[in-house]
C-alpha atoms as a PDB file:
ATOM      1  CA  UNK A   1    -100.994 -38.624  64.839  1.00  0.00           C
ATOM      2  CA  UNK A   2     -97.907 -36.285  63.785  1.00  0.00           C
ATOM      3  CA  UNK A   3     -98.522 -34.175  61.116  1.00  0.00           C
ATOM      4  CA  UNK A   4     -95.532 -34.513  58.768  1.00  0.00           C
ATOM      5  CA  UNK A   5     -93.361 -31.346  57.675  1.00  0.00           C
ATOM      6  CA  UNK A   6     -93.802 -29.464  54.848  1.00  0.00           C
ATOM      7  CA  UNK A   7     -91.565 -30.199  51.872  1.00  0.00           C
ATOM      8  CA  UNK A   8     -92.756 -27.123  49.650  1.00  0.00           C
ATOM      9  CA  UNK A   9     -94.066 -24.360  50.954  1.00  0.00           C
ATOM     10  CA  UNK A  10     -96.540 -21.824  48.034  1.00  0.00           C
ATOM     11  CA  UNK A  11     -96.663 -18.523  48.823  1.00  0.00           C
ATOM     12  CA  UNK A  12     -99.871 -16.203  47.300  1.00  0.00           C
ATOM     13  CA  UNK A  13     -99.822 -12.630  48.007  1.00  0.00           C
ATOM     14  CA  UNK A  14    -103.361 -11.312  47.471  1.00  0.00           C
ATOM     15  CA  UNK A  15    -105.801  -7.726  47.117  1.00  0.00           C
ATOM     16  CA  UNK A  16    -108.961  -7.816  45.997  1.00  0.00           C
ATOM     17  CA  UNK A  17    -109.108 -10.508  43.796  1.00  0.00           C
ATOM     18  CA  UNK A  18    -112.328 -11.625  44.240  1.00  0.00           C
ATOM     19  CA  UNK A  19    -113.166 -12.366  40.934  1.00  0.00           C
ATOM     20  CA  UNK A  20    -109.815 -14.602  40.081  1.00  0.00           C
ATOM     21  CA  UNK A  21    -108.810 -16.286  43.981  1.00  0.00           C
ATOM     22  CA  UNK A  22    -110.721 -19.096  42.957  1.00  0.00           C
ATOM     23  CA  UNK A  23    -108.741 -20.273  39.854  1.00  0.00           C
ATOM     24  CA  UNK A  24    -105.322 -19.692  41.765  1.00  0.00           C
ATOM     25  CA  UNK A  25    -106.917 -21.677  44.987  1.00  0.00           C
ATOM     26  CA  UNK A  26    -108.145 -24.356  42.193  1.00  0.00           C
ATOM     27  CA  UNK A  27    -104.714 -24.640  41.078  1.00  0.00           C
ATOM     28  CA  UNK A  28    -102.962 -25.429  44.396  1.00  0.00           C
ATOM     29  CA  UNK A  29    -105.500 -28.160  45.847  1.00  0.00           C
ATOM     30  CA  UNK A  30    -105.149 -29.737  42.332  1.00  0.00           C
ATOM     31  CA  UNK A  31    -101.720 -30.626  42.597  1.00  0.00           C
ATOM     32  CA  UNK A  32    -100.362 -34.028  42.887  1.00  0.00           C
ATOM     33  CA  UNK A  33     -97.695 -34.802  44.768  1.00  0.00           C
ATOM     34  CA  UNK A  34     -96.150 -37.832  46.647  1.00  0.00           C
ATOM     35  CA  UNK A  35     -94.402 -35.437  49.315  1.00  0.00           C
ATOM     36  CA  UNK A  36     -96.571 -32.891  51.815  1.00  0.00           C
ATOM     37  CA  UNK A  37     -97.221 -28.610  51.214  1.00  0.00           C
ATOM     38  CA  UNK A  38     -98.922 -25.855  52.140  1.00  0.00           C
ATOM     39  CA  UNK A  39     -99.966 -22.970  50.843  1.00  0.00           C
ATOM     40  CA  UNK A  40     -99.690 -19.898  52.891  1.00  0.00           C
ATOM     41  CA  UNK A  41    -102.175 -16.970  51.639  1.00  0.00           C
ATOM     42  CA  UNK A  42    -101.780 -13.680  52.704  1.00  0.00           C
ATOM     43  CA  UNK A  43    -104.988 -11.086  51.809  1.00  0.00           C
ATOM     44  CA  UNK A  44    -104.075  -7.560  52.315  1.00  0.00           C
ATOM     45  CA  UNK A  45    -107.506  -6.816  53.995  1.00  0.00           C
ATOM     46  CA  UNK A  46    -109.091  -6.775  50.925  1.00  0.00           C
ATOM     47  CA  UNK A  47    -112.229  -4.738  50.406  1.00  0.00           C
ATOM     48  CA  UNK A  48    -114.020  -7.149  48.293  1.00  0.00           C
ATOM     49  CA  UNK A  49    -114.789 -10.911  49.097  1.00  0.00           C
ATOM     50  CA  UNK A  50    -111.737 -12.306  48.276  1.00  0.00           C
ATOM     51  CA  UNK A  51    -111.112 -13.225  52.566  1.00  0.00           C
ATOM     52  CA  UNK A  52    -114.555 -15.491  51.993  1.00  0.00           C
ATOM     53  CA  UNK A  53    -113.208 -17.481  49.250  1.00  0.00           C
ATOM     54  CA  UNK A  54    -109.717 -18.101  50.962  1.00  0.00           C
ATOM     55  CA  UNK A  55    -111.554 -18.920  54.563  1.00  0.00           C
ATOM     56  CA  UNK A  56    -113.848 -21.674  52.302  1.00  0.00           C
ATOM     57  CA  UNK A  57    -111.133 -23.321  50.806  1.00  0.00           C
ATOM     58  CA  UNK A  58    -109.113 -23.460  53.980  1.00  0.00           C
ATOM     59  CA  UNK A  59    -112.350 -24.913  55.988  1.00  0.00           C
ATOM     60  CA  UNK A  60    -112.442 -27.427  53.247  1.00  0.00           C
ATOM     61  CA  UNK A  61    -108.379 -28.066  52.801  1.00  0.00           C
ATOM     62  CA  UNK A  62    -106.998 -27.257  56.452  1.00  0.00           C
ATOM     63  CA  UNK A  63    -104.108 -29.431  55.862  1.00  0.00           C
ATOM     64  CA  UNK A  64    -103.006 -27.182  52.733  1.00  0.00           C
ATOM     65  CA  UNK A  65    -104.533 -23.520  52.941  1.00  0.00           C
ATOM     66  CA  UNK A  66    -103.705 -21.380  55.403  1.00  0.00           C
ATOM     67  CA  UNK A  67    -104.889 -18.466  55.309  1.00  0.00           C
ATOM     68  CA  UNK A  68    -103.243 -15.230  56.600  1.00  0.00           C
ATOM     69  CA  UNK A  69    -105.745 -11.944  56.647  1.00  0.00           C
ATOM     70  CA  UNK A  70    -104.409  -8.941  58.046  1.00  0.00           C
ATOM     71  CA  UNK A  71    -106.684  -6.794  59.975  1.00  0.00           C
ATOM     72  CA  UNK A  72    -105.209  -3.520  57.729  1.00  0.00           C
ATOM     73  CA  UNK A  73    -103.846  -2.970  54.719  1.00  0.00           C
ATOM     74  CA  UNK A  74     -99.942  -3.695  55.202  1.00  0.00           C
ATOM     75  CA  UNK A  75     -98.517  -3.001  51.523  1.00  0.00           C
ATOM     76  CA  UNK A  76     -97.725  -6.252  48.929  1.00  0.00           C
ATOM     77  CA  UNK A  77     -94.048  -6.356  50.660  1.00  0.00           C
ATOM     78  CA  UNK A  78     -94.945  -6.172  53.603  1.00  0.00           C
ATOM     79  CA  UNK A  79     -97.589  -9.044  53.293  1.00  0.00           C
ATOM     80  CA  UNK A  80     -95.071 -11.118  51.245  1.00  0.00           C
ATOM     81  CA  UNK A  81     -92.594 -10.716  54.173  1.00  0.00           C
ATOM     82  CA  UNK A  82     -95.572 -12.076  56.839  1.00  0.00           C
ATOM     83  CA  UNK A  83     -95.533 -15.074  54.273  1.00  0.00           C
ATOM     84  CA  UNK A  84     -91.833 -15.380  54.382  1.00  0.00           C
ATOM     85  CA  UNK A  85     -91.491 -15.431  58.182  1.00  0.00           C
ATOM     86  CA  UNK A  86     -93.969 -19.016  58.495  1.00  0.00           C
ATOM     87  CA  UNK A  87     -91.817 -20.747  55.482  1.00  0.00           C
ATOM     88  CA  UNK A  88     -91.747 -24.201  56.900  1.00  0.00           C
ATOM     89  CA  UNK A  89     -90.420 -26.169  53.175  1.00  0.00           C
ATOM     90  CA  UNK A  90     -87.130 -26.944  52.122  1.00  0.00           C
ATOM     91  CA  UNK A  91     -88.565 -25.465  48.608  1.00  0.00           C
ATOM     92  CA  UNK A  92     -91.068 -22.430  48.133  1.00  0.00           C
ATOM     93  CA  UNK A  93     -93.177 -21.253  45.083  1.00  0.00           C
ATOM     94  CA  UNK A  94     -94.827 -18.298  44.370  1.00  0.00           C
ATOM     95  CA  UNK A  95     -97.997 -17.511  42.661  1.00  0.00           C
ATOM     96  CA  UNK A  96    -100.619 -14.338  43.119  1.00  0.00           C
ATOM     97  CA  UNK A  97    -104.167 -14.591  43.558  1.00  0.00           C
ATOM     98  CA  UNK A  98    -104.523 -13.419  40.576  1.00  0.00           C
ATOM     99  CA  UNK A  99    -102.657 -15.773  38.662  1.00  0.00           C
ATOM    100  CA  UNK A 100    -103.063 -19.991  38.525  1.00  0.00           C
ATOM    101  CA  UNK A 101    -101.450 -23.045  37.472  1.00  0.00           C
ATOM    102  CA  UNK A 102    -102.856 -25.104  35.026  1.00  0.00           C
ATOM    103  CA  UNK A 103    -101.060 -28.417  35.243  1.00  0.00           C
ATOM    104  CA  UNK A 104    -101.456 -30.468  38.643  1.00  0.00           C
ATOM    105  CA  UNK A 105     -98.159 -32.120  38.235  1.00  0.00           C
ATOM    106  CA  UNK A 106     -96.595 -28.910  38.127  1.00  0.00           C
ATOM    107  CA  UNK A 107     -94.728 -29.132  41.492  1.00  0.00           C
ATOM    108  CA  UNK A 108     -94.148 -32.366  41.196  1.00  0.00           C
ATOM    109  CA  UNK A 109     -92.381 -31.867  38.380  1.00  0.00           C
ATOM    110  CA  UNK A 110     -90.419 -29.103  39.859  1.00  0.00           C
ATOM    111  CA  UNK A 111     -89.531 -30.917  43.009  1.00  0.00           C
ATOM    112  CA  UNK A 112     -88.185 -33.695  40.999  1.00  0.00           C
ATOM    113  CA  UNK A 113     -85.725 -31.636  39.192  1.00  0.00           C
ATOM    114  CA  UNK A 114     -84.628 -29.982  41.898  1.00  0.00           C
ATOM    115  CA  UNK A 115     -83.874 -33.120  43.893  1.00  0.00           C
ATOM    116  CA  UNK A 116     -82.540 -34.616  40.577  1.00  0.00           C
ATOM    117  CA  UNK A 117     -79.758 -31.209  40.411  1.00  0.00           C
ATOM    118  CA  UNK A 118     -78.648 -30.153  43.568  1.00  0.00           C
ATOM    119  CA  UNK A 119     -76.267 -27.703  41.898  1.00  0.00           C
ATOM    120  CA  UNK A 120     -79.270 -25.853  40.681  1.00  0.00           C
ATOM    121  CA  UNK A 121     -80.781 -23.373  43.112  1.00  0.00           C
ATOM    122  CA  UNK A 122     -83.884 -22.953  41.378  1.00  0.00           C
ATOM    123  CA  UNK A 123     -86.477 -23.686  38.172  1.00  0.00           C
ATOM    124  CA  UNK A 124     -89.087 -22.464  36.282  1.00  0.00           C
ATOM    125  CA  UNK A 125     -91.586 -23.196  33.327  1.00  0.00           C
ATOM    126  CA  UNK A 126     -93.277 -21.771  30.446  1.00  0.00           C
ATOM    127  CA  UNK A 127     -96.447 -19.710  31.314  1.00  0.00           C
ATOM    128  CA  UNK A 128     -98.915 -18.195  29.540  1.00  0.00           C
ATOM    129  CA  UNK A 129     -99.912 -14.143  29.265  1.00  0.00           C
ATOM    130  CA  UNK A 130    -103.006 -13.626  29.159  1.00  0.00           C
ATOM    131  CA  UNK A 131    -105.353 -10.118  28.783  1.00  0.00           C
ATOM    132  CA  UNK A 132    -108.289 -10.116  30.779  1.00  0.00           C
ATOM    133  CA  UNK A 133    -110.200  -7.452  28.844  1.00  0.00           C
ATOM    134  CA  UNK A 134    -109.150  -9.967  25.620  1.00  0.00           C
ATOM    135  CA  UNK A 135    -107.492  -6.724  24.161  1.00  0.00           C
ATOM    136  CA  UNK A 136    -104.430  -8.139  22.697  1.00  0.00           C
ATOM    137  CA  UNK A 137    -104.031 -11.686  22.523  1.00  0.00           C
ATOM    138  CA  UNK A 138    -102.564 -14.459  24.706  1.00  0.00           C
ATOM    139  CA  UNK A 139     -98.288 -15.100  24.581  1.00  0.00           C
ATOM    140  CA  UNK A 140     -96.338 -17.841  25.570  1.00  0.00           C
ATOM    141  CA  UNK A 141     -93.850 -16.172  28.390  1.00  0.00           C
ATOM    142  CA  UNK A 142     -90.356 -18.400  27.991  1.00  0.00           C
ATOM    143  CA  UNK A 143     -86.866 -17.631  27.615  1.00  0.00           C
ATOM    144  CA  UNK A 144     -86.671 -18.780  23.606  1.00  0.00           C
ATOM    145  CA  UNK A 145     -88.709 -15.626  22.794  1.00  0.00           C
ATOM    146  CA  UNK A 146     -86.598 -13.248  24.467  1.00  0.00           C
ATOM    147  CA  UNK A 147     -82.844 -14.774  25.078  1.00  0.00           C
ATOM    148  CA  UNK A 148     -80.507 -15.703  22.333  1.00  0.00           C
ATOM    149  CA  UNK A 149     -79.986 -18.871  20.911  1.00  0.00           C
ATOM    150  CA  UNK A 150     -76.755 -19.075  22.292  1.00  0.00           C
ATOM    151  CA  UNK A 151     -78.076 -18.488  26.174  1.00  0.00           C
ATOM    152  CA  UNK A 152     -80.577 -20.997  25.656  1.00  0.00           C
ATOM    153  CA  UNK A 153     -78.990 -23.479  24.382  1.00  0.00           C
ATOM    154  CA  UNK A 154     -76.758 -23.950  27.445  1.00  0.00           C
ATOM    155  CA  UNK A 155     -79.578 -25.731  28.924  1.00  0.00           C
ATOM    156  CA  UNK A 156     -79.222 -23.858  32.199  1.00  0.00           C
ATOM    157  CA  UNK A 157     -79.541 -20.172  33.062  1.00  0.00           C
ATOM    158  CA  UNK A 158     -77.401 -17.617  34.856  1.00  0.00           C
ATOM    159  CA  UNK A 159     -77.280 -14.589  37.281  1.00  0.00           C
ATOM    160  CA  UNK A 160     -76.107 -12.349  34.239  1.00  0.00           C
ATOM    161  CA  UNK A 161     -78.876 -14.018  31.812  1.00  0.00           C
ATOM    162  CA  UNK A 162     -81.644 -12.815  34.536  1.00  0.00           C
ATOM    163  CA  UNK A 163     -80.342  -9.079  34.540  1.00  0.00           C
ATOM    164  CA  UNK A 164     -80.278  -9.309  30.579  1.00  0.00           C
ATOM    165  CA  UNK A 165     -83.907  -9.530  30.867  1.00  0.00           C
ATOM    166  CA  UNK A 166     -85.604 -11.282  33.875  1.00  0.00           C
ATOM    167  CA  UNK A 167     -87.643 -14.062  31.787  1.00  0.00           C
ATOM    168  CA  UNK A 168     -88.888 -16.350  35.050  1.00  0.00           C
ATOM    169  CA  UNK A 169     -92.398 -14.951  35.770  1.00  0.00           C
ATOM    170  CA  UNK A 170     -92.881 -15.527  39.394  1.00  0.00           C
ATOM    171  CA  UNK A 171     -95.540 -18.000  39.073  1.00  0.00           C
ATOM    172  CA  UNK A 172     -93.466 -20.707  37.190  1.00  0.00           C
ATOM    173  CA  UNK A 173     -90.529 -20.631  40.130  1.00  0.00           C
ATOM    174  CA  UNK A 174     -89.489 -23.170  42.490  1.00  0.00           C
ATOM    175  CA  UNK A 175     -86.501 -21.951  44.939  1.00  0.00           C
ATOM    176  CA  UNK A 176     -84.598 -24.388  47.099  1.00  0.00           C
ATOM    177  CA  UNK A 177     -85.340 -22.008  49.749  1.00  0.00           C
ATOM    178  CA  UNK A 178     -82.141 -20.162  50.759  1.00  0.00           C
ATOM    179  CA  UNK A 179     -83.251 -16.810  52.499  1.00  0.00           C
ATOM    180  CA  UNK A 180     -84.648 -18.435  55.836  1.00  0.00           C
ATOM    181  CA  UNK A 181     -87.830 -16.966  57.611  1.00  0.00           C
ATOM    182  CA  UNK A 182     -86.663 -13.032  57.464  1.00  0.00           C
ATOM    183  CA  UNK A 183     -86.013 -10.543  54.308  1.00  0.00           C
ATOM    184  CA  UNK A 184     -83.609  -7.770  53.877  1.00  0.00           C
ATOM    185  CA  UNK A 185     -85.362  -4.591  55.565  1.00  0.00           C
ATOM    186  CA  UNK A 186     -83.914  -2.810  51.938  1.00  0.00           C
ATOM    187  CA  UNK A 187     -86.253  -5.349  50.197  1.00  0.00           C
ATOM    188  CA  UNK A 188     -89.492  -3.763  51.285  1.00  0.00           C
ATOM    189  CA  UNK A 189     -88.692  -0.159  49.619  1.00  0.00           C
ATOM    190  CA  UNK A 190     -89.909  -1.989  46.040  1.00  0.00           C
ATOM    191  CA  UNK A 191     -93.192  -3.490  45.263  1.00  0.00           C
ATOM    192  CA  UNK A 192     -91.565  -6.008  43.415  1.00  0.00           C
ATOM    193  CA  UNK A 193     -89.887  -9.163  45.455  1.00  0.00           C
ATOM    194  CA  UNK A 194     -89.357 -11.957  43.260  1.00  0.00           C
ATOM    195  CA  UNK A 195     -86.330 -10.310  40.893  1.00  0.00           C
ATOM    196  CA  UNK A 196     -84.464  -9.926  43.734  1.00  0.00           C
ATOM    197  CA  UNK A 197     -84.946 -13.790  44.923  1.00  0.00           C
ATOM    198  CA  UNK A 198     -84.515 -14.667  41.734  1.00  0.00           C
ATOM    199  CA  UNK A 199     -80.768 -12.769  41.485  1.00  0.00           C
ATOM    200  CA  UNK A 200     -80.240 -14.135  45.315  1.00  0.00           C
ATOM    201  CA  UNK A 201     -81.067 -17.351  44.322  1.00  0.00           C
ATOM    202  CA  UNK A 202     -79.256 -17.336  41.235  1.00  0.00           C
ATOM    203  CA  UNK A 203     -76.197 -16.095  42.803  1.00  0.00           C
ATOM    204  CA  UNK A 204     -75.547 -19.356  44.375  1.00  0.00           C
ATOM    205  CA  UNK A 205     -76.601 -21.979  41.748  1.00  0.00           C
ATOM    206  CA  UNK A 206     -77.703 -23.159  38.419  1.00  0.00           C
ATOM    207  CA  UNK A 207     -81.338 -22.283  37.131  1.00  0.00           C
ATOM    208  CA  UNK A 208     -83.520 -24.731  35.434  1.00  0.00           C
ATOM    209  CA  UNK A 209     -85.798 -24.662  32.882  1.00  0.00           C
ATOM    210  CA  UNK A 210     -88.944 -27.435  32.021  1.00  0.00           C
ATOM    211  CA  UNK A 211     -90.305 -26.569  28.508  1.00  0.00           C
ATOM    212  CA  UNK A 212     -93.830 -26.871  29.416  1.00  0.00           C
ATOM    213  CA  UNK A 213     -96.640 -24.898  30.138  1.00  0.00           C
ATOM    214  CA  UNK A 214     -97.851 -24.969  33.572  1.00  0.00           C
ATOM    215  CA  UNK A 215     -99.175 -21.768  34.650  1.00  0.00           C
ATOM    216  CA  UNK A 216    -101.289 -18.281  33.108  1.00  0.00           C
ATOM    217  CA  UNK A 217    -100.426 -14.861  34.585  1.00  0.00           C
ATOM    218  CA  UNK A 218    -103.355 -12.149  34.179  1.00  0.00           C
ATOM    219  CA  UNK A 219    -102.620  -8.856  32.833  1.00  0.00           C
ATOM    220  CA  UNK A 220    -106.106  -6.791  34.434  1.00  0.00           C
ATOM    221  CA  UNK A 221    -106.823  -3.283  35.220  1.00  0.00           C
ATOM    222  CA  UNK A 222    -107.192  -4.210  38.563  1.00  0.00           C
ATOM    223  CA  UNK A 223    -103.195  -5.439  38.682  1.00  0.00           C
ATOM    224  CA  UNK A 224    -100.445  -4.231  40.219  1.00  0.00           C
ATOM    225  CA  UNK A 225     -98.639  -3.939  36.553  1.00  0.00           C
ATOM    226  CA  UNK A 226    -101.653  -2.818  34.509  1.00  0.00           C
ATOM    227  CA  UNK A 227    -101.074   0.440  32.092  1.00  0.00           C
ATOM    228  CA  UNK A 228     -97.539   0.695  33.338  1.00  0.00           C
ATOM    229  CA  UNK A 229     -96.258   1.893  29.984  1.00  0.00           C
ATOM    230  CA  UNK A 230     -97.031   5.377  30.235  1.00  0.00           C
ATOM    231  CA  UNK A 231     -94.210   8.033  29.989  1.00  0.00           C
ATOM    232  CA  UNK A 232     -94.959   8.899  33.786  1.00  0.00           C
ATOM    233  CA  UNK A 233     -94.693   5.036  35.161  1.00  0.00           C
ATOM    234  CA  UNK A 234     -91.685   4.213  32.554  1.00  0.00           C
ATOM    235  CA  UNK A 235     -89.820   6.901  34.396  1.00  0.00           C
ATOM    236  CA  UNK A 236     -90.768   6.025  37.987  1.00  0.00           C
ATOM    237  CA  UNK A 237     -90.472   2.308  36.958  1.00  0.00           C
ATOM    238  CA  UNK A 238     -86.869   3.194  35.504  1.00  0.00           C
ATOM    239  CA  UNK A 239     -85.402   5.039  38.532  1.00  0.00           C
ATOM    240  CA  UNK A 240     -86.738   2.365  41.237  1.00  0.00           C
ATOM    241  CA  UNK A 241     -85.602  -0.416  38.978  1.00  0.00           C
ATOM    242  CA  UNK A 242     -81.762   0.856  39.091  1.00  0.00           C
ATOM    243  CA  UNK A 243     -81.907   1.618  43.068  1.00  0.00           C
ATOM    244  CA  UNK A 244     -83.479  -1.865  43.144  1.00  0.00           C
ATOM    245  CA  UNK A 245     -80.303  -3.371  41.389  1.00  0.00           C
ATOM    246  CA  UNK A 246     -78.052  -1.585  43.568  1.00  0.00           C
ATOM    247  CA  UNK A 247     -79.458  -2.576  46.591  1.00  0.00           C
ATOM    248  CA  UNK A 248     -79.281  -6.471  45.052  1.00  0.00           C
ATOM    249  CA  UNK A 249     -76.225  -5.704  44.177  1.00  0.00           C
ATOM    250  CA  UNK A 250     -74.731  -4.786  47.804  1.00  0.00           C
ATOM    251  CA  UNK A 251     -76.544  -7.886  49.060  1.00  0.00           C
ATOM    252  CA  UNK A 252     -74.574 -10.142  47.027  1.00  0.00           C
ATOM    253  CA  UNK A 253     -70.981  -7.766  48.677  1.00  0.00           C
ATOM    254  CA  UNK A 254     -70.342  -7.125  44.925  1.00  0.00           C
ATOM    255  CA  UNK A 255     -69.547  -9.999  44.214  1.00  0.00           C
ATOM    256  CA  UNK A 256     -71.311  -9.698  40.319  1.00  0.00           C
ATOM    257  CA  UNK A 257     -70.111  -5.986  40.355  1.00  0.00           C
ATOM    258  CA  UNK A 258     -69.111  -6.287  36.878  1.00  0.00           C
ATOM    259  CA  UNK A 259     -72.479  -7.942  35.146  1.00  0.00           C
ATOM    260  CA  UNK A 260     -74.711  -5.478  37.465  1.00  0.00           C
ATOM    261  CA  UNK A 261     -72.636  -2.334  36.597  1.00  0.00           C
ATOM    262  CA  UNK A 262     -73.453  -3.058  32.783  1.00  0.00           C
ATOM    263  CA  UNK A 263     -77.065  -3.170  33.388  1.00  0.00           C
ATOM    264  CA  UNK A 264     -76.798  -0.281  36.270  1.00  0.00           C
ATOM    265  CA  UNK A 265     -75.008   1.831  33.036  1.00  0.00           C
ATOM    266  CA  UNK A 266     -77.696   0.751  30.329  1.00  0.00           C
ATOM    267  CA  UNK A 267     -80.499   1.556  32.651  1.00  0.00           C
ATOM    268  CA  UNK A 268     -79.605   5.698  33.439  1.00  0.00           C
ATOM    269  CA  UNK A 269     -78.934   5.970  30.346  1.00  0.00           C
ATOM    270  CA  UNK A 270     -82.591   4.299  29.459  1.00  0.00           C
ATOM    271  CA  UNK A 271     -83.631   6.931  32.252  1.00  0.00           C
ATOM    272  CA  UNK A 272     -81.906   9.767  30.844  1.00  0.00           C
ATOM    273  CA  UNK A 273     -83.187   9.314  27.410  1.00  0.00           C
ATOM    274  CA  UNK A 274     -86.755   9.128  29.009  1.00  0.00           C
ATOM    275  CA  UNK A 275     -86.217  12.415  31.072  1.00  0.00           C
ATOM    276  CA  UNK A 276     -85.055  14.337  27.589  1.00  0.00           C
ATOM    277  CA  UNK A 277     -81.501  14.538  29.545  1.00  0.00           C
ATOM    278  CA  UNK A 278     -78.698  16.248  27.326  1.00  0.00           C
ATOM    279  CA  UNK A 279     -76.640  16.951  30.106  1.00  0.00           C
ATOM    280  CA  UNK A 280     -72.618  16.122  29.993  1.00  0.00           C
ATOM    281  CA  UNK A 281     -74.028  13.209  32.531  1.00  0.00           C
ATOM    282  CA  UNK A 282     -76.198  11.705  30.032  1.00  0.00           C
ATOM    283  CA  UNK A 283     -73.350  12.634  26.786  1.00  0.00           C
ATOM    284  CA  UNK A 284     -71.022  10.479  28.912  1.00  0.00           C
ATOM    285  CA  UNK A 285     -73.173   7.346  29.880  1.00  0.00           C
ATOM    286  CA  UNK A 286     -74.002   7.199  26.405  1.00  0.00           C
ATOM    287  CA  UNK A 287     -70.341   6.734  25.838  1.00  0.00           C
ATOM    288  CA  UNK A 288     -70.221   3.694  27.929  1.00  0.00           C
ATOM    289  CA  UNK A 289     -72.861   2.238  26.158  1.00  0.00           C
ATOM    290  CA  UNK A 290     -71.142   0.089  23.402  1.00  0.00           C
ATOM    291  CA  UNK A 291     -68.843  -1.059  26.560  1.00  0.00           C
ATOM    292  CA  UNK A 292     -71.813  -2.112  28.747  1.00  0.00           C
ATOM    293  CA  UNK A 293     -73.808  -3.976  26.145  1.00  0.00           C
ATOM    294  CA  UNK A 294     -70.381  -6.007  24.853  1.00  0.00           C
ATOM    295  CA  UNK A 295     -69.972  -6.950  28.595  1.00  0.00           C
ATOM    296  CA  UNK A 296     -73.602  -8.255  28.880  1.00  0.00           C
ATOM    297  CA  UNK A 297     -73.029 -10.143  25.888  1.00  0.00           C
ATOM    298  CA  UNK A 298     -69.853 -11.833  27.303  1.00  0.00           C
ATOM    299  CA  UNK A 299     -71.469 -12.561  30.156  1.00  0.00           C
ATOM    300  CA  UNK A 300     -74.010 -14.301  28.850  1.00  0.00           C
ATOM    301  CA  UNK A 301     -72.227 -16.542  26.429  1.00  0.00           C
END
């Protein structure tokens, strides 16, 4: 009997998550949905027992785990990439094993809109933020907390919204697929893949938004995130961020070179401010300031 294709394919990207594999493994067999997926897992070699929990569930769901374990530790781009190249859906998700979805029509859901809007190129959902430790408590992660009324709104969401602040946490998205089986080589400098799908993505079409919460992401000590407000990581954090968007923004030929500039502009003079910089440098990108945030603005009206 054929085995039909694909129509989503979920990518998790996991490390030593023993102690959390489970709910995000939960959350993908749970789903409902009247066309076929798969869920490709990649583990990192992990040290703990986080490869026995991903070789259970694909003994006992062969049709919809399938479980990649590298032999050595490869680097989270690197194993998102090995994901990437055995894509078979027309649509992919994303969601670390350290993260879950709560709602098991959440794809469903997703895939409908999509096939509803093909001038939208991707959408996402509200999720929820949650502290493992319980030291500060739980937020709902959606663009009405962070985007003005006026972006929001519009009822769709743009490249220039997503470099205002990048509000889609990587769990909640839904792609119609557009990068084929291979990414950039410049891609797999950062540690971080899904901003730069996101902007790819959103270069070419509309992004949607379902009001609903579907997913939690866990902040931990163990994650790749954790503590990352320090003066030190702000700094490092800062710098790789801008290469990041100029690398995005050669991908695209340029062809947002006005909307990325702005945020390029804001961003050294973020790092300057961060370094103690009172060089001429920093006394003239502070001049260009006023100019850069009006131009977000526009852009985002």
């Amino acid at each position: 009997m054929s085995v039909k294709k694909p129509a989503i394919s979920v990518l998790c990207v996991t490390f030593n998550h023993e102690n959390f594999i489970k709910d995000a493994l939960e959350g993908f067999v749970s789903q409902q949905l009247n066309v076929p997926f798969e869920v490709l897992v990649g583990d990192d070699c992990s040290t703990d027992g986080t490869s026995s929990v991903i070789r259970k569930y694909a003994s006992q769901y062969p049709h919809i785990i399938k479980p990649i374990l590298h032999k050595e530790n490869i680097g989270a781009s690197r194993n998102f990439a090995s994901l990437v190249r055995r894509i078979q859906g027309k649509y992919v998700a994303l969601c670390d094993g350290d993260d879950y979805w709560t709602d098991t029509l959440k794809l469903q859901k997703q895939y409908d809109f999509l096939e509803s809007f093909p001038d939208y190129s991707m959408c996402f959902h509200l999720v929820r933020q949650s502290y493992d430790d319980g030291s500060q408590p739980d937020i709902l992660y959606g663009p009405g907390h962070y985007l003005p009324d006026v972006v929001t709104s519009r009822n769709y969401f743009k490249l220039a919204d997503l470099l205002r602040i990048n509000v889609i946490a990587s769990l909640s998205v839904l792609y119609r697929w557009k990068m084929g089986n291979t990414l950039p080589e410049w891609m797999l400098k950062y540690n971080i893949c899904d901003l730069p799908i996101h902007l790819i993505h959103a270069d070419i079409g509309k992004i949607g938004y379902i009001d609903e919460e579907m997913g939690t992401y866990r902040k931990h000590a163990r994650g790749s995130w954790w503590n990352h407000e320090t003066p030190a990581h702000k700094k490092e954090n800062s710098a790789r961020y801008i290469s990041l968007l100029e690398d995005i923004n050669a991908s695209l030929n340029y062809r947002n070179e006005s909307d990325f500039r702005a945020i390029i502009n804001v961003s050294k003079i973020e790092l300057a401010k961060l370094q103690g910089d009172k060089s001429p440098f920093y006394r003239v990108l502070s001049s260009k300031l006023a100019y850069a945030i009006r131009i977000l603005r526009q852009r985002c009206s």
